[in-house]
C-alpha atoms as a PDB file:
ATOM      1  CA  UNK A   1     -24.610  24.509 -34.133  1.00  0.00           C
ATOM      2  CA  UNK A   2     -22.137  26.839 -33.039  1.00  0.00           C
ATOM      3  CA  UNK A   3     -19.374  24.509 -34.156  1.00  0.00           C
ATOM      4  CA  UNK A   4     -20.502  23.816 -37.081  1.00  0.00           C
ATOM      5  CA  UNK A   5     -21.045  27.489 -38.063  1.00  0.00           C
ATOM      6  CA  UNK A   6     -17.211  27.686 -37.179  1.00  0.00           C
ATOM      7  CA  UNK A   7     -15.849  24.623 -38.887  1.00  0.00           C
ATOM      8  CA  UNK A   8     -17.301  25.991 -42.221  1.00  0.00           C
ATOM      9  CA  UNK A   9     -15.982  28.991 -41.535  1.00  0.00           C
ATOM     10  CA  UNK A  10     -12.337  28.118 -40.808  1.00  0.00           C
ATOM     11  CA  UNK A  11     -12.485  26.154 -44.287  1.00  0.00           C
ATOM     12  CA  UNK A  12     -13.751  29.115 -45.886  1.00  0.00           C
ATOM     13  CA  UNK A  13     -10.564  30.562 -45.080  1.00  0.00           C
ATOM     14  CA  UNK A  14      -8.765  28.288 -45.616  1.00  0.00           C
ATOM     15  CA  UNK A  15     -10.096  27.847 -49.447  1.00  0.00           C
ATOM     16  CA  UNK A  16      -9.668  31.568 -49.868  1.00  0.00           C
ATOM     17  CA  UNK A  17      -6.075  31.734 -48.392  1.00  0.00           C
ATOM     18  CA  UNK A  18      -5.170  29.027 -51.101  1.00  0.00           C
ATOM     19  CA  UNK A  19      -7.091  30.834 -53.721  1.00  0.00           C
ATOM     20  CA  UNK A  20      -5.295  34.327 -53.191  1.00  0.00           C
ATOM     21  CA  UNK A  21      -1.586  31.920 -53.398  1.00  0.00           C
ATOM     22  CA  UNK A  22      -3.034  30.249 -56.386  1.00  0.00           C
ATOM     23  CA  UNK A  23      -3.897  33.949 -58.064  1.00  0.00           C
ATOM     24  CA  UNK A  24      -0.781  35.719 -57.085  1.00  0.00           C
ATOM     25  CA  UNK A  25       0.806  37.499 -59.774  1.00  0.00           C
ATOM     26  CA  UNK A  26       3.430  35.739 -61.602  1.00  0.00           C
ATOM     27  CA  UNK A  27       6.813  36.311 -62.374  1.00  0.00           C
ATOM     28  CA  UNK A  28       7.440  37.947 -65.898  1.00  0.00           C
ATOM     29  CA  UNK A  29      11.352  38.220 -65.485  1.00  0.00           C
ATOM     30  CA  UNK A  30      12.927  35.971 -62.794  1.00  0.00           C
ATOM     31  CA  UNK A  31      16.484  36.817 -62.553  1.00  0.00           C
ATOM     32  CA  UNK A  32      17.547  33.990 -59.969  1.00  0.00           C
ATOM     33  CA  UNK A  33      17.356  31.807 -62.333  1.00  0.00           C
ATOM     34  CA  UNK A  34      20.014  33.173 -65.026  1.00  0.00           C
ATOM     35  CA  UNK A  35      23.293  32.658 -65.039  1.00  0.00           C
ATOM     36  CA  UNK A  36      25.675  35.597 -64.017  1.00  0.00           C
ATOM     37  CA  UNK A  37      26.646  37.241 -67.236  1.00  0.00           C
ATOM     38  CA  UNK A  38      22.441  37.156 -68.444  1.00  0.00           C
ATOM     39  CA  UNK A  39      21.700  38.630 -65.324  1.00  0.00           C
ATOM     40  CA  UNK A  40      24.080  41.276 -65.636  1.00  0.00           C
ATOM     41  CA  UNK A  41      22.714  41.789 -69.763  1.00  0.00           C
ATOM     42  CA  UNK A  42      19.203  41.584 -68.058  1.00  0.00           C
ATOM     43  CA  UNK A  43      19.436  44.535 -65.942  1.00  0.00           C
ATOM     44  CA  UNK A  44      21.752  46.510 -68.057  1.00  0.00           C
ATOM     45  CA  UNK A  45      18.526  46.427 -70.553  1.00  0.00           C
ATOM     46  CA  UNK A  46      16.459  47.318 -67.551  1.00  0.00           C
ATOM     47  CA  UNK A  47      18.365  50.380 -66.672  1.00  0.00           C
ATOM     48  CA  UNK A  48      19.016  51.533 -70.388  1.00  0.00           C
ATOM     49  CA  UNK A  49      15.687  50.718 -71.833  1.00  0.00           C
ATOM     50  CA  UNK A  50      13.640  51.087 -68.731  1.00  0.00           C
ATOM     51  CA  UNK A  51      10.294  51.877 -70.642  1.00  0.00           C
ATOM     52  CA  UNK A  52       9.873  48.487 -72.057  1.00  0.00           C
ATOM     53  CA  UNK A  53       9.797  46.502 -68.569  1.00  0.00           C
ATOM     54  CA  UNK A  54       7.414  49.201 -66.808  1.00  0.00           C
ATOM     55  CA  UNK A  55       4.835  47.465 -65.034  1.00  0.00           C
ATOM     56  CA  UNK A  56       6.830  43.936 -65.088  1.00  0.00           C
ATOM     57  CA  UNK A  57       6.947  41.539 -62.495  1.00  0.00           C
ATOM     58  CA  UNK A  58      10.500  41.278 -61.360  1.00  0.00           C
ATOM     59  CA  UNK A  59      12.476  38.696 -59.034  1.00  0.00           C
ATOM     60  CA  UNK A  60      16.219  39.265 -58.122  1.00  0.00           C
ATOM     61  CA  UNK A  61      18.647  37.707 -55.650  1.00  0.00           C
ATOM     62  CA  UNK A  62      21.902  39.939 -54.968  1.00  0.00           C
ATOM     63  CA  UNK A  63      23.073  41.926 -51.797  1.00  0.00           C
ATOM     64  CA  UNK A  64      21.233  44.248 -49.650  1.00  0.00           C
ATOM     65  CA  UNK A  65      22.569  47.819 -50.044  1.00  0.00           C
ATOM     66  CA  UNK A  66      21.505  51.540 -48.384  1.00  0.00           C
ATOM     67  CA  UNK A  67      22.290  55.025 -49.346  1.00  0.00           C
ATOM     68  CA  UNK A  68      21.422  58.024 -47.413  1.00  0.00           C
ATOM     69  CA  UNK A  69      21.322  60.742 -49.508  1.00  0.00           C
ATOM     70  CA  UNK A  70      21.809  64.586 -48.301  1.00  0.00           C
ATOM     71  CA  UNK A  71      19.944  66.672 -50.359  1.00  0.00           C
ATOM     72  CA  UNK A  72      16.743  64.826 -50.374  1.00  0.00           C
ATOM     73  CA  UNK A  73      16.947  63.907 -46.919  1.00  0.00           C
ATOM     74  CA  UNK A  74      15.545  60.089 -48.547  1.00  0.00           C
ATOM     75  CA  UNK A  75      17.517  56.775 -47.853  1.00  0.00           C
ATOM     76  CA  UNK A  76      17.426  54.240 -50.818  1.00  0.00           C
ATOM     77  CA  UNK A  77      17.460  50.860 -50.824  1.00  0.00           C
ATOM     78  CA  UNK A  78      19.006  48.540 -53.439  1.00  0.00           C
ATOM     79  CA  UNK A  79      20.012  44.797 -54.226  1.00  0.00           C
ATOM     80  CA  UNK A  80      22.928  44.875 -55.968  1.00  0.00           C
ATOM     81  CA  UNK A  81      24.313  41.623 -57.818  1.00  0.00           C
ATOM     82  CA  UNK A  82      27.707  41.028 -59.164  1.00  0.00           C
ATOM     83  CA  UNK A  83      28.532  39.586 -62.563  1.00  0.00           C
ATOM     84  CA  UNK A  84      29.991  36.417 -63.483  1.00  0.00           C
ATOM     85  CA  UNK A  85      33.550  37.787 -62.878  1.00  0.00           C
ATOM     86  CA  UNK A  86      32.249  39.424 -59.246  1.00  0.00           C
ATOM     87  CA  UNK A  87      33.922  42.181 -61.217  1.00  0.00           C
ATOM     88  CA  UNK A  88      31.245  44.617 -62.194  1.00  0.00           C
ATOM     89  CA  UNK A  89      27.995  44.824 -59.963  1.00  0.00           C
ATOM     90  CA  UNK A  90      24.623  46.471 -61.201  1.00  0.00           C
ATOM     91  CA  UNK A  91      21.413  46.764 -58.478  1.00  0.00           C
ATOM     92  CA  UNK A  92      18.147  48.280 -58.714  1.00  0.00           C
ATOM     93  CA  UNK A  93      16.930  50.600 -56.245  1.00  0.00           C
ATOM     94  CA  UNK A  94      13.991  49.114 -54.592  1.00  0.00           C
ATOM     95  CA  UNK A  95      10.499  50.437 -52.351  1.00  0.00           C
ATOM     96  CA  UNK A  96       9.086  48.003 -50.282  1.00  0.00           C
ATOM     97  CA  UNK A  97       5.555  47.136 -50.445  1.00  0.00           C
ATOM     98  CA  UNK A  98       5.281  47.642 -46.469  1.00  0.00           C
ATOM     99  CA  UNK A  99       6.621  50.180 -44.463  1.00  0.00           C
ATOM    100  CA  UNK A 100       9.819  49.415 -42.951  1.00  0.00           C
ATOM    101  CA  UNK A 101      11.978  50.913 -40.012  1.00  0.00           C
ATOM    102  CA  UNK A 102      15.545  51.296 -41.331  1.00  0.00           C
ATOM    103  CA  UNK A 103      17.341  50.056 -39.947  1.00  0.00           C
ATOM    104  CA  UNK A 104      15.917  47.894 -36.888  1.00  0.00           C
ATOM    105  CA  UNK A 105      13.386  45.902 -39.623  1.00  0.00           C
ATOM    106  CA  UNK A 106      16.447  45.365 -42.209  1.00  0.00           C
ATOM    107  CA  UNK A 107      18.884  42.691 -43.024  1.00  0.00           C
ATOM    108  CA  UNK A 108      22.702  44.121 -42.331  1.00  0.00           C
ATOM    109  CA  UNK A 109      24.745  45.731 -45.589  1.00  0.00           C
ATOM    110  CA  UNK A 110      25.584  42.683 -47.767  1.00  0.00           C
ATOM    111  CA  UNK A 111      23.296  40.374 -46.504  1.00  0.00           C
ATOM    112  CA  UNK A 112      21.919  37.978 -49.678  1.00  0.00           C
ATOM    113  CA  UNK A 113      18.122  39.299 -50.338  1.00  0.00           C
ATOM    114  CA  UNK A 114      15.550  37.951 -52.818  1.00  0.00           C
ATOM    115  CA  UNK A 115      13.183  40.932 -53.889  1.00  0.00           C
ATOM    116  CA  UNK A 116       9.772  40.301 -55.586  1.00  0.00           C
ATOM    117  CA  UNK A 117       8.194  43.210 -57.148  1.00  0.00           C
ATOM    118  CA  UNK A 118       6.941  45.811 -59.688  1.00  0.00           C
ATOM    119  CA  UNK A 119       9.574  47.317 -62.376  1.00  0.00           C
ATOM    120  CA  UNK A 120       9.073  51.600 -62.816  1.00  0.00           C
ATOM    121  CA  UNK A 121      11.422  53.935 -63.363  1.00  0.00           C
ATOM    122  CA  UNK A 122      11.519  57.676 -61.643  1.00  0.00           C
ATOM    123  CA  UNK A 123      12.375  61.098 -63.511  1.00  0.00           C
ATOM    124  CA  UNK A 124      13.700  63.447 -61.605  1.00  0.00           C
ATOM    125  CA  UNK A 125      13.547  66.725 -63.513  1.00  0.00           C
ATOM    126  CA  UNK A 126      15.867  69.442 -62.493  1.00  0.00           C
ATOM    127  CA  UNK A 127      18.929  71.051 -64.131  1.00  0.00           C
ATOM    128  CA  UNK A 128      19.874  67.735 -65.860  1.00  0.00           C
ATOM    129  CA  UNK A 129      16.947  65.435 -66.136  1.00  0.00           C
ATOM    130  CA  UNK A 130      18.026  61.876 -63.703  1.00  0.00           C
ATOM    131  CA  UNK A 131      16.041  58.750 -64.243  1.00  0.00           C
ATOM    132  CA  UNK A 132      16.301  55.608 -62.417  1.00  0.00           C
ATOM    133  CA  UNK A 133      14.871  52.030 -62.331  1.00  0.00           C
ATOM    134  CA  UNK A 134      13.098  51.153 -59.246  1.00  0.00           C
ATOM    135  CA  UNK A 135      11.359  47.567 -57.858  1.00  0.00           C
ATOM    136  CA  UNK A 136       8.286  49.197 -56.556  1.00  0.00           C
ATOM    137  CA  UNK A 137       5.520  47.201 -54.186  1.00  0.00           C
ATOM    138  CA  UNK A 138       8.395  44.892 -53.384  1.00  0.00           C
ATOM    139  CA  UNK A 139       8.676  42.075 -50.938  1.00  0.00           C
ATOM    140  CA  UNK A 140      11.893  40.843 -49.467  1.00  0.00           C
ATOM    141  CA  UNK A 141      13.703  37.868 -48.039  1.00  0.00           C
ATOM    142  CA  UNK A 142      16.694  36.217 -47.025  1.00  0.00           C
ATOM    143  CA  UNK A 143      15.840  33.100 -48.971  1.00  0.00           C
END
């Protein structure tokens, strides 16, 4: 009985595991699959125009990038692609959806990365007003 019990457990799972792969969010801009000078249009909208993509699911492949910065005591993390000509790069900054330890649970500067997450932007008010687009609840890889 015990066994049995168990067996319809483990499919339970295993039904529910699919489910949850099945219902995962999809993709509303996926910018692996432009070509290099849309890509580089795509996220010059992005980072312009940032209110319209709020709340968008975003995918981008480009290369992983850090910045310490100083005054806010915060690193940053980006992924940073280049344009058609490799002349011009744009990135967006990015938060992953799990905590990280930087920089023993990160790929090495300039390592390709494929991030999957939320578009937002932040406003940082001050003397002059900064904004900035950010990948929020992202997930990475090395795909």
């Amino acid at each position: 009985m015990y066994k049995h019990i168990q067996a319809k457990a483990i499919a339970f799972l295993a039904i529910f595991a699919l489910a949850a792969q099945t219902f995962a969010r999809p993709v509303d801009i996926d910018l692996t699959r432009m070509s290099g000078t849309m890509v580089y249009a795509q996220v010059y909208q992005m980072v312009m125009h940032p209110g319209k993509y709020v709340g968008k699911r975003i995918k981008m492949k480009g290369v992983f990038s850090s910045y310490y910065d100083d005054a806010t005591k915060t690193r940053f993390f980006g992924c940073v692609i280049a344009d058609a000509l490799a002349c011009c790069s744009q990135g967006l900054a990015f938060e992953l959806e799990k905590p990280h330890k930087y920089p023993d649970e990160f790929p090495d500067e300039g390592t390709e990365i494929t991030i999957t997450g939320d578009f937002d932007y932040v406003v940082e008010e001050g003397e002059e007003d900064i904004s900035y687009p950010i990948i929020r609840k992202a997930k990475m890889t090395n795909e």
